[in-house]
Protein backbone atom coordinates (compact mmCIF):
# COMPACT_ATOMS: atom_id res chain seq x y z
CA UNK A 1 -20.88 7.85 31.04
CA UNK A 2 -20.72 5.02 28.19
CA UNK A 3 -16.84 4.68 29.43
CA UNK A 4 -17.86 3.45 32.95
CA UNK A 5 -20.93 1.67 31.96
CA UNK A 6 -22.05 -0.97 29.91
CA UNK A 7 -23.48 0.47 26.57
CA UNK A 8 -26.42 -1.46 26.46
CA UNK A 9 -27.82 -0.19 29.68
CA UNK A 10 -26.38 3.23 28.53
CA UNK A 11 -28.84 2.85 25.40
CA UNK A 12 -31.92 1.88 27.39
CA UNK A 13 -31.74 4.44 29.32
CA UNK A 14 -31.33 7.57 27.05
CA UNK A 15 -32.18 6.47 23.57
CA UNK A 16 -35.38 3.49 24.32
CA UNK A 17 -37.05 4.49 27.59
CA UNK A 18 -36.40 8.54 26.80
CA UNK A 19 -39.91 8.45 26.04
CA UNK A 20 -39.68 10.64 23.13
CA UNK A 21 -39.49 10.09 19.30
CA UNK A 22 -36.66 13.35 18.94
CA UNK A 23 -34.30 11.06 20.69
CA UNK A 24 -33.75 9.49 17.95
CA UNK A 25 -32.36 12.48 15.89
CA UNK A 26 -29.29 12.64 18.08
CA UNK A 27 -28.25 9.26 16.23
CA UNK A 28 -26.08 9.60 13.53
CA UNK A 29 -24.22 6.72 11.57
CA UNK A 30 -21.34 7.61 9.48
CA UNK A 31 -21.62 6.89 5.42
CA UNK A 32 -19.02 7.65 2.52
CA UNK A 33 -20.30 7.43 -0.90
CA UNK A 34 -16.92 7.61 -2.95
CA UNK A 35 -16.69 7.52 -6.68
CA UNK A 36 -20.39 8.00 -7.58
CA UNK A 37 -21.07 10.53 -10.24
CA UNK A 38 -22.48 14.23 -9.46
CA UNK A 39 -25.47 13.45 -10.45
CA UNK A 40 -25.98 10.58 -7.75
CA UNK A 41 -24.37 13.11 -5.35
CA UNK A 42 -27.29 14.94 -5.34
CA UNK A 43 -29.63 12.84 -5.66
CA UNK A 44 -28.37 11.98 -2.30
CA UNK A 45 -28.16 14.82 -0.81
CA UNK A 46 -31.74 15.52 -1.78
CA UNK A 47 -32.85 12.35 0.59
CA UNK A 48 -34.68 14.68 3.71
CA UNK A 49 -32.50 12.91 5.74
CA UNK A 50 -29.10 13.26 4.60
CA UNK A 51 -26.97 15.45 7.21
CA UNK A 52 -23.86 15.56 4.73
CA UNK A 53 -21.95 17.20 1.97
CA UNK A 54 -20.57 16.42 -1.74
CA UNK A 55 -17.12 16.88 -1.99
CA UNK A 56 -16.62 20.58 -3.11
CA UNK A 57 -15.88 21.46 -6.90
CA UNK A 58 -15.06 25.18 -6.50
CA UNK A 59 -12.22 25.84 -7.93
CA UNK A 60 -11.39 22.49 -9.14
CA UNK A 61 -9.84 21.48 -12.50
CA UNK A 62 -12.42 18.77 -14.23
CA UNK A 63 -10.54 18.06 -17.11
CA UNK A 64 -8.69 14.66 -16.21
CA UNK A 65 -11.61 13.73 -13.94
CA UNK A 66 -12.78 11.35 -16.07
CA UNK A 67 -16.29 10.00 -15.13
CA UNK A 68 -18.78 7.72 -14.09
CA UNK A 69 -20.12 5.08 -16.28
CA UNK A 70 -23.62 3.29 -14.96
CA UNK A 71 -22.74 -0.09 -14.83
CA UNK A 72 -26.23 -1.03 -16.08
CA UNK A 73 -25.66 0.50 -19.36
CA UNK A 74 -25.64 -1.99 -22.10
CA UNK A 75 -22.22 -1.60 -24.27
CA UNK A 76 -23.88 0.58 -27.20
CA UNK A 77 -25.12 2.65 -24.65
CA UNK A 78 -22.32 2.71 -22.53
CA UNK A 79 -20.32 3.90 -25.68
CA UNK A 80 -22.63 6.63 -26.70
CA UNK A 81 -21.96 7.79 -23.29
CA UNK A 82 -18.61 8.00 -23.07
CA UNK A 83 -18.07 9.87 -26.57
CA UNK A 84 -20.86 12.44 -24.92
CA UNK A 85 -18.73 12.54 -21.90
CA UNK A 86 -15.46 12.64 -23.65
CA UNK A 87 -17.17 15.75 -25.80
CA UNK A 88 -18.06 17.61 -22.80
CA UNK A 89 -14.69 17.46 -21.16
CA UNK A 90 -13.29 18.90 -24.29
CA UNK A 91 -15.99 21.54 -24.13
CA UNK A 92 -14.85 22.26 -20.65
CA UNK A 93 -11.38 22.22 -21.26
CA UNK A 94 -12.07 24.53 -24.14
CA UNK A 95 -14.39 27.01 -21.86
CA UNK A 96 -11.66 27.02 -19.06
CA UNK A 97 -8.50 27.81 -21.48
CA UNK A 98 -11.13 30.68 -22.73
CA UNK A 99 -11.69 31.96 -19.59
CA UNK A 100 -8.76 31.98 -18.35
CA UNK A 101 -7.11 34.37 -21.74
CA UNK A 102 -10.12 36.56 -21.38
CA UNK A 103 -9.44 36.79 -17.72
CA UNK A 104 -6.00 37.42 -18.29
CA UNK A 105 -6.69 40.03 -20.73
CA UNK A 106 -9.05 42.14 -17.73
CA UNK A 107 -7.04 41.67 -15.24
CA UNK A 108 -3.79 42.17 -15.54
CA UNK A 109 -1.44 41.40 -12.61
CA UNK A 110 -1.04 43.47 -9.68
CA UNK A 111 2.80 45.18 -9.49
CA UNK A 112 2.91 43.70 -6.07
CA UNK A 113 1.71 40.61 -6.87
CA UNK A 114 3.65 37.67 -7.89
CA UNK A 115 3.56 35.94 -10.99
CA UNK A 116 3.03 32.48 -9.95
CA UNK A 117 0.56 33.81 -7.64
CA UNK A 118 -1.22 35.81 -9.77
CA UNK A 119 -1.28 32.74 -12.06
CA UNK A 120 -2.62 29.96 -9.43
CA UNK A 121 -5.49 33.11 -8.66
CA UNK A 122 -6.59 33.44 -12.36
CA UNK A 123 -6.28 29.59 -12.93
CA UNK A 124 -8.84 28.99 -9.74
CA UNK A 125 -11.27 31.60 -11.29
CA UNK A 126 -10.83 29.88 -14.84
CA UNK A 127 -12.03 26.44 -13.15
CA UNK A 128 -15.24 28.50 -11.74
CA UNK A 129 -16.10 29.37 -15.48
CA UNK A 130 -16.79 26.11 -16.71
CA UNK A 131 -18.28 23.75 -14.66
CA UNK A 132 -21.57 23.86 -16.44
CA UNK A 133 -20.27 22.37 -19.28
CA UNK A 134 -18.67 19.85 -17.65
CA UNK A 135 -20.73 16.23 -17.48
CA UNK A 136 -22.89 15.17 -14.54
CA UNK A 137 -21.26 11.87 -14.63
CA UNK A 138 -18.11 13.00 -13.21
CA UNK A 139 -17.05 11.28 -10.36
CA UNK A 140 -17.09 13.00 -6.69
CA UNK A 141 -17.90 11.82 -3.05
CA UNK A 142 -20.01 12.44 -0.79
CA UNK A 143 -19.89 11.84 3.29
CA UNK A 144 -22.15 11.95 5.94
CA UNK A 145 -20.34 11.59 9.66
């Protein structure tokens, strides 16, 4: 219908004269928050409005992530950060290389399971182990379409 006609009559019609406020939750406009830490993810995603996600971080290695500095830190404060940030990655690298021997220990591999496989499997698991120890600040995204 918007094809043939012109889209401002198409948007009086259904949308402004429909008479009814629940009209308006058909709208949607698409956002992309890229970059921004975890912890502004979901502050995000906590907004009652916000008809998104945060990019997923199952199963996903966090120790080269890096992340997010606020910009309004001062530069003592941004450098206390970043050593407590820096710390916590090496916790998390330390709590994923743990998990992943202990793992490796309970499970051995399958006979009829490849090794590489088997590997990539117990690595992925590994990644799931440590998140909690790994900084808030790290950068993600987070879309709404």
């Amino acid at each position: 219908m918007v094809r043939t006609h012109d889209s401002q009559k198409f948007l009086e019609s259904f949308y402004f004269q429909y008479g009814h406020a629940s009209i308006a939750d058909l709208g949607h406009t698409v956002m992309c928050f890229e970059g921004i830490s975890e912890l502004a993810a979901t502050e995000i995603e906590e907004e009652p409005l916000w008809d998104g996600q945060a990019k997923s971080s199952r199963y996903q290695d966090f120790s080269n992530s890096g992340f997010v500095t606020p910009p309004e830190f001062a530069a003592d404060q941004a450098e206390r950060y970043q050593a407590a940030g820096q710390a916590l990655l090496a916790a998390y690298a330390t709590v994923k290389d743990l998990a992943f021997a202990c793992l490796s220990e309970r499970l051995p591999c399958p006979a009829d399971m490849k090794p590489d496989a088997y590997q990539r499997n117990l690595t992925a698991r590994a990644f799931g182990r440590g998140p909690l120890s790994a900084l808030l600040g790290r950068p993600t995204n987070a879309a709404r379409w």
